[in-house]
C-alpha atoms as a PDB file:
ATOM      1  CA  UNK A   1     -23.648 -29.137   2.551  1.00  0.00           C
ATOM      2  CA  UNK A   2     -22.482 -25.968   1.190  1.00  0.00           C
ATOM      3  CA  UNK A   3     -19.069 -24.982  -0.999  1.00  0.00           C
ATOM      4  CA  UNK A   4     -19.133 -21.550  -1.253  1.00  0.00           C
ATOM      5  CA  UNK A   5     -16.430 -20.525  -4.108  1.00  0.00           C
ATOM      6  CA  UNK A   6     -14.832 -16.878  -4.140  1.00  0.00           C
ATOM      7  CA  UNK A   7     -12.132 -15.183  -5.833  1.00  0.00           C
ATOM      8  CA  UNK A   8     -13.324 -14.906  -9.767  1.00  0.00           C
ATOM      9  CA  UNK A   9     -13.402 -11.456 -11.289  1.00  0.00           C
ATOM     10  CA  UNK A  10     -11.744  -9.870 -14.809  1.00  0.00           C
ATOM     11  CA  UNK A  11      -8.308 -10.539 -15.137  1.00  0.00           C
ATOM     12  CA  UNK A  12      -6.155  -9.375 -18.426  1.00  0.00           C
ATOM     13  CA  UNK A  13      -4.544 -12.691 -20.743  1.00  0.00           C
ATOM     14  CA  UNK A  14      -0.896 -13.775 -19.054  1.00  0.00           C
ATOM     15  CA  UNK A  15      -2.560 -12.688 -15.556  1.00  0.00           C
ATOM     16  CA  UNK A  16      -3.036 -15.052 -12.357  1.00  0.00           C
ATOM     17  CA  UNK A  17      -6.169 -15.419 -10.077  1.00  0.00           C
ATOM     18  CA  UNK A  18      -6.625 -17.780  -7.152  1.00  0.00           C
ATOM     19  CA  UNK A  19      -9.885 -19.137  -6.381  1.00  0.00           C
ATOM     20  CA  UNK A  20     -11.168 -20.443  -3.340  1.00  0.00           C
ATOM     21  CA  UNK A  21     -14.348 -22.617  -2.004  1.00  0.00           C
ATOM     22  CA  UNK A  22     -15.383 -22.808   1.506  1.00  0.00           C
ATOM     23  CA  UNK A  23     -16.891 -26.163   2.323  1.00  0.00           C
ATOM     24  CA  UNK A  24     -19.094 -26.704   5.159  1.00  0.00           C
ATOM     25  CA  UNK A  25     -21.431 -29.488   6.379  1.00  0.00           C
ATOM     26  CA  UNK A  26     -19.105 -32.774   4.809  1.00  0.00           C
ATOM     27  CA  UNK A  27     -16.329 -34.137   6.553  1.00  0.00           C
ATOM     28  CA  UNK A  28     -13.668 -31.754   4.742  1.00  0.00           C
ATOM     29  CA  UNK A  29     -10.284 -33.257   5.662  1.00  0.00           C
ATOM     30  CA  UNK A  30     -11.740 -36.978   4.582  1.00  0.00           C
ATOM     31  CA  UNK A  31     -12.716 -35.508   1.037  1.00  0.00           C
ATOM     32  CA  UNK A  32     -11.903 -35.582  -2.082  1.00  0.00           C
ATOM     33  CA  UNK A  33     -12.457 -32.356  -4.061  1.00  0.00           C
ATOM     34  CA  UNK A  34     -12.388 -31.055  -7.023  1.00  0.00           C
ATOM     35  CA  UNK A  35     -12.906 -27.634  -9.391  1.00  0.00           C
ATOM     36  CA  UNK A  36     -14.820 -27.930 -12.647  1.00  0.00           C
ATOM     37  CA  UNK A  37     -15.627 -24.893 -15.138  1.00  0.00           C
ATOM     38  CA  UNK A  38     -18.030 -24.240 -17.767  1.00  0.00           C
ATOM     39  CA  UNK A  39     -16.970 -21.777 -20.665  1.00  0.00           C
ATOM     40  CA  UNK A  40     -19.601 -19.717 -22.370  1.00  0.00           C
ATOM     41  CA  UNK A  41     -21.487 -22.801 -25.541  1.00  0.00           C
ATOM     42  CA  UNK A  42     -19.723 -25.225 -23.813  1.00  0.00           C
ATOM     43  CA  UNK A  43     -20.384 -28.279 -21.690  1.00  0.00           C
ATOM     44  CA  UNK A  44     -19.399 -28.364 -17.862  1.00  0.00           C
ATOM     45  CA  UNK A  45     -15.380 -30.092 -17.628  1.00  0.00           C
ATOM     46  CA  UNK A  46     -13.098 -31.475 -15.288  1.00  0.00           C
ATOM     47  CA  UNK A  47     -10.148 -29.016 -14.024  1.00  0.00           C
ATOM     48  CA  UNK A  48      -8.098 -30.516 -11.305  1.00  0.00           C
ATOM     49  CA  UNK A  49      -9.087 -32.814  -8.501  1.00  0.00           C
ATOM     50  CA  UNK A  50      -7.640 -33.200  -5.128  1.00  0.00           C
ATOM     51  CA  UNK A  51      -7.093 -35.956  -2.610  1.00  0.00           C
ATOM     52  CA  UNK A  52      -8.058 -35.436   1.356  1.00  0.00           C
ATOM     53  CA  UNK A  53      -4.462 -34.819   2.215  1.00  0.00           C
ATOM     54  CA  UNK A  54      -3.381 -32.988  -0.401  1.00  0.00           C
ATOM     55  CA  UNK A  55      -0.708 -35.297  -1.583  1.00  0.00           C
ATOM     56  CA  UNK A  56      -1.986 -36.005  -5.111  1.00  0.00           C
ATOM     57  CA  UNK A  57      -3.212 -34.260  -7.392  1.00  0.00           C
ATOM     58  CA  UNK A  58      -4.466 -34.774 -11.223  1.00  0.00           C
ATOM     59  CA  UNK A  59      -5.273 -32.127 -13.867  1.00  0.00           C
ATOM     60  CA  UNK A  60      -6.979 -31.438 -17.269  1.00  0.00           C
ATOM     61  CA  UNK A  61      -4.540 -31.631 -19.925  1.00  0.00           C
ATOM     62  CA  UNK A  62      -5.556 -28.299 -20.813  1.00  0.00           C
ATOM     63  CA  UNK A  63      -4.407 -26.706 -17.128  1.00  0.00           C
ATOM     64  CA  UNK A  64      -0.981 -28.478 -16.680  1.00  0.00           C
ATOM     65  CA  UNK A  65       1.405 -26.428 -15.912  1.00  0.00           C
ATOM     66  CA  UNK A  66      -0.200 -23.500 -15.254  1.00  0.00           C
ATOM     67  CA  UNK A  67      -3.213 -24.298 -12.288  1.00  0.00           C
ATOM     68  CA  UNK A  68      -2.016 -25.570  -9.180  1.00  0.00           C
ATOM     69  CA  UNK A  69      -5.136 -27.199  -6.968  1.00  0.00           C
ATOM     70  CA  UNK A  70      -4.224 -26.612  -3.060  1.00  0.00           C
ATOM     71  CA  UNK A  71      -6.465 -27.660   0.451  1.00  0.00           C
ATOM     72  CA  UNK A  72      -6.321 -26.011   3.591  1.00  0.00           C
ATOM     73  CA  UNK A  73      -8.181 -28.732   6.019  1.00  0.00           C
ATOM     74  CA  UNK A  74      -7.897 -26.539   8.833  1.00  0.00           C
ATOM     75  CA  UNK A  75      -9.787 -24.300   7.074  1.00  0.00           C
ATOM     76  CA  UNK A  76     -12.468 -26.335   5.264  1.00  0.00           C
ATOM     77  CA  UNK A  77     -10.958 -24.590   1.844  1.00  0.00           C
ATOM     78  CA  UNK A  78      -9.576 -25.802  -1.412  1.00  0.00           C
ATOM     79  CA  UNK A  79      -7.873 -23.921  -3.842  1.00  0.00           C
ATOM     80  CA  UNK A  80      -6.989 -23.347  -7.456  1.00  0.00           C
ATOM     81  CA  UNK A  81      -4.365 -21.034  -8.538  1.00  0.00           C
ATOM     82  CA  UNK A  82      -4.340 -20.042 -12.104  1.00  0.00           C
ATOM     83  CA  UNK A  83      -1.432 -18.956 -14.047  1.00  0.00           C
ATOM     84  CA  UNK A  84      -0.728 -17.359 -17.553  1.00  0.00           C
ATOM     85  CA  UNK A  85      -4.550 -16.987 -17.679  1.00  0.00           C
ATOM     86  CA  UNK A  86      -5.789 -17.093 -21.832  1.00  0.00           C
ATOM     87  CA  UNK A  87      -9.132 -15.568 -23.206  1.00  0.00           C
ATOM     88  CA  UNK A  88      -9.775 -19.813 -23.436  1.00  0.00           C
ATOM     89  CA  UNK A  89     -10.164 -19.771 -19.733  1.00  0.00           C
ATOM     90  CA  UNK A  90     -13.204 -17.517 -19.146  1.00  0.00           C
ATOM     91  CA  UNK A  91     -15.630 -19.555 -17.457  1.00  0.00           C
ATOM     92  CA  UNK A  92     -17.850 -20.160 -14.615  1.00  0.00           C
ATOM     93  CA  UNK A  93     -15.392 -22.565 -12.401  1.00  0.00           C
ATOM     94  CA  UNK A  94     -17.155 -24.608  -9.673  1.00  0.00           C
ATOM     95  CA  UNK A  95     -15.915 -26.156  -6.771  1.00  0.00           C
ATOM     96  CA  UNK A  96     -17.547 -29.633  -6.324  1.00  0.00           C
ATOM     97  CA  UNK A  97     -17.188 -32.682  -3.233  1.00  0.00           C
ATOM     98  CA  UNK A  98     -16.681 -35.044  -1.513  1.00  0.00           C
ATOM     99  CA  UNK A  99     -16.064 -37.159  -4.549  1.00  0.00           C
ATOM    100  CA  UNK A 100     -17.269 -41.024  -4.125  1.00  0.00           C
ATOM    101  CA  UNK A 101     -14.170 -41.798  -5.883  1.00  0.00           C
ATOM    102  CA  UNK A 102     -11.440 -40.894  -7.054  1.00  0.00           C
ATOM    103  CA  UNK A 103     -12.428 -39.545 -10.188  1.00  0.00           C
ATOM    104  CA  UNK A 104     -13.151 -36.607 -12.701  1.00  0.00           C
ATOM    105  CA  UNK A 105     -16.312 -37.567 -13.644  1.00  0.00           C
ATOM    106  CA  UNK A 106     -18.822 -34.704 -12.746  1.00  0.00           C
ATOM    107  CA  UNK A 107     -21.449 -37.562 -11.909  1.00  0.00           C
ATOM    108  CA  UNK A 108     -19.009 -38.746  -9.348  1.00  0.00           C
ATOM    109  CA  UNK A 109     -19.152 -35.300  -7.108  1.00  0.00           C
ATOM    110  CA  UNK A 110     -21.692 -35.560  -4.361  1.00  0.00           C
ATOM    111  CA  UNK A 111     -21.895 -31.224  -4.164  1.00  0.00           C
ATOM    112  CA  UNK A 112     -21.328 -28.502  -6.172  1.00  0.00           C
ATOM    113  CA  UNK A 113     -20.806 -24.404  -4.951  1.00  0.00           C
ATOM    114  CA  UNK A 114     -22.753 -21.809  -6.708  1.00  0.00           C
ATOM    115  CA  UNK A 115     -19.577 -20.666  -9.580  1.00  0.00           C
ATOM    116  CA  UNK A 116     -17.455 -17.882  -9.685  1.00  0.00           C
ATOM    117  CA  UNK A 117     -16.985 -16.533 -12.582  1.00  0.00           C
ATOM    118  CA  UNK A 118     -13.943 -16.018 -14.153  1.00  0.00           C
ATOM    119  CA  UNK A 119     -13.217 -13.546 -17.173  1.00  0.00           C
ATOM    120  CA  UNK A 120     -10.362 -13.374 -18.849  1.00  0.00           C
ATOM    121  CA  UNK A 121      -9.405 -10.270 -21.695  1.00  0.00           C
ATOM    122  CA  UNK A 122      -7.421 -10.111 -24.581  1.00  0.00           C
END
């Protein structure tokens, strides 16, 4: 198994970045996935989850409104578009899946990528 996340990098406060995580080696389009981050002190958290067809979704409180989780099963790829980016959104954001559930509970996440990290200036 390997999720191979992309797309972090230093973005200025109100700015937008899209991440994206390559999966390979688990049955993709049958998977529930889901992106996690971990901010500099702080423990890992839930960000958004995903079903295998894309038709629901479910977000942190903190992210409503402003992330948008997305799958391309053709391509093995799910998304996360961020929006109105704050300096309380730097992080390392992980891609993680297949879930054994439908869940946000990290221990539920059978995978994780490698982190791309995400920086975000005042």
């Amino acid at each position: 198994v390997q999720l191979q996340a992309s797309g972090g990098g230093l973005v200025q406060a109100g700015g937008s970045l899209t991440l994206s995580c390559a999966a390979s080696g688990i049955a993709f389009s049958a998977a529930v996935m889901g992106w996690f981050r971990q901010s500099p002190g702080k423990e890992l958290e839930f960000v958004a989850r995903i079903n295998s067809n894309g038709a629901a979704t479910v977000y942190a409180d903190f992210v409503k409104g402003r992330f948008t989780i997305s799958r391309d099963n053709a391509k093995a790829t799910v998304y996360l578009r961020m929006n109105s980016l704050s300096t309380e959104d730097t992080a390392i954001y992980y891609c993680a899946g297949p879930a054994t559930r439908w869940s946000s509970d990290i221990s539920d996440y059978d995978a994780w990528g490698q982190g791309t990290l995400v920086t975000v200036s005042s």
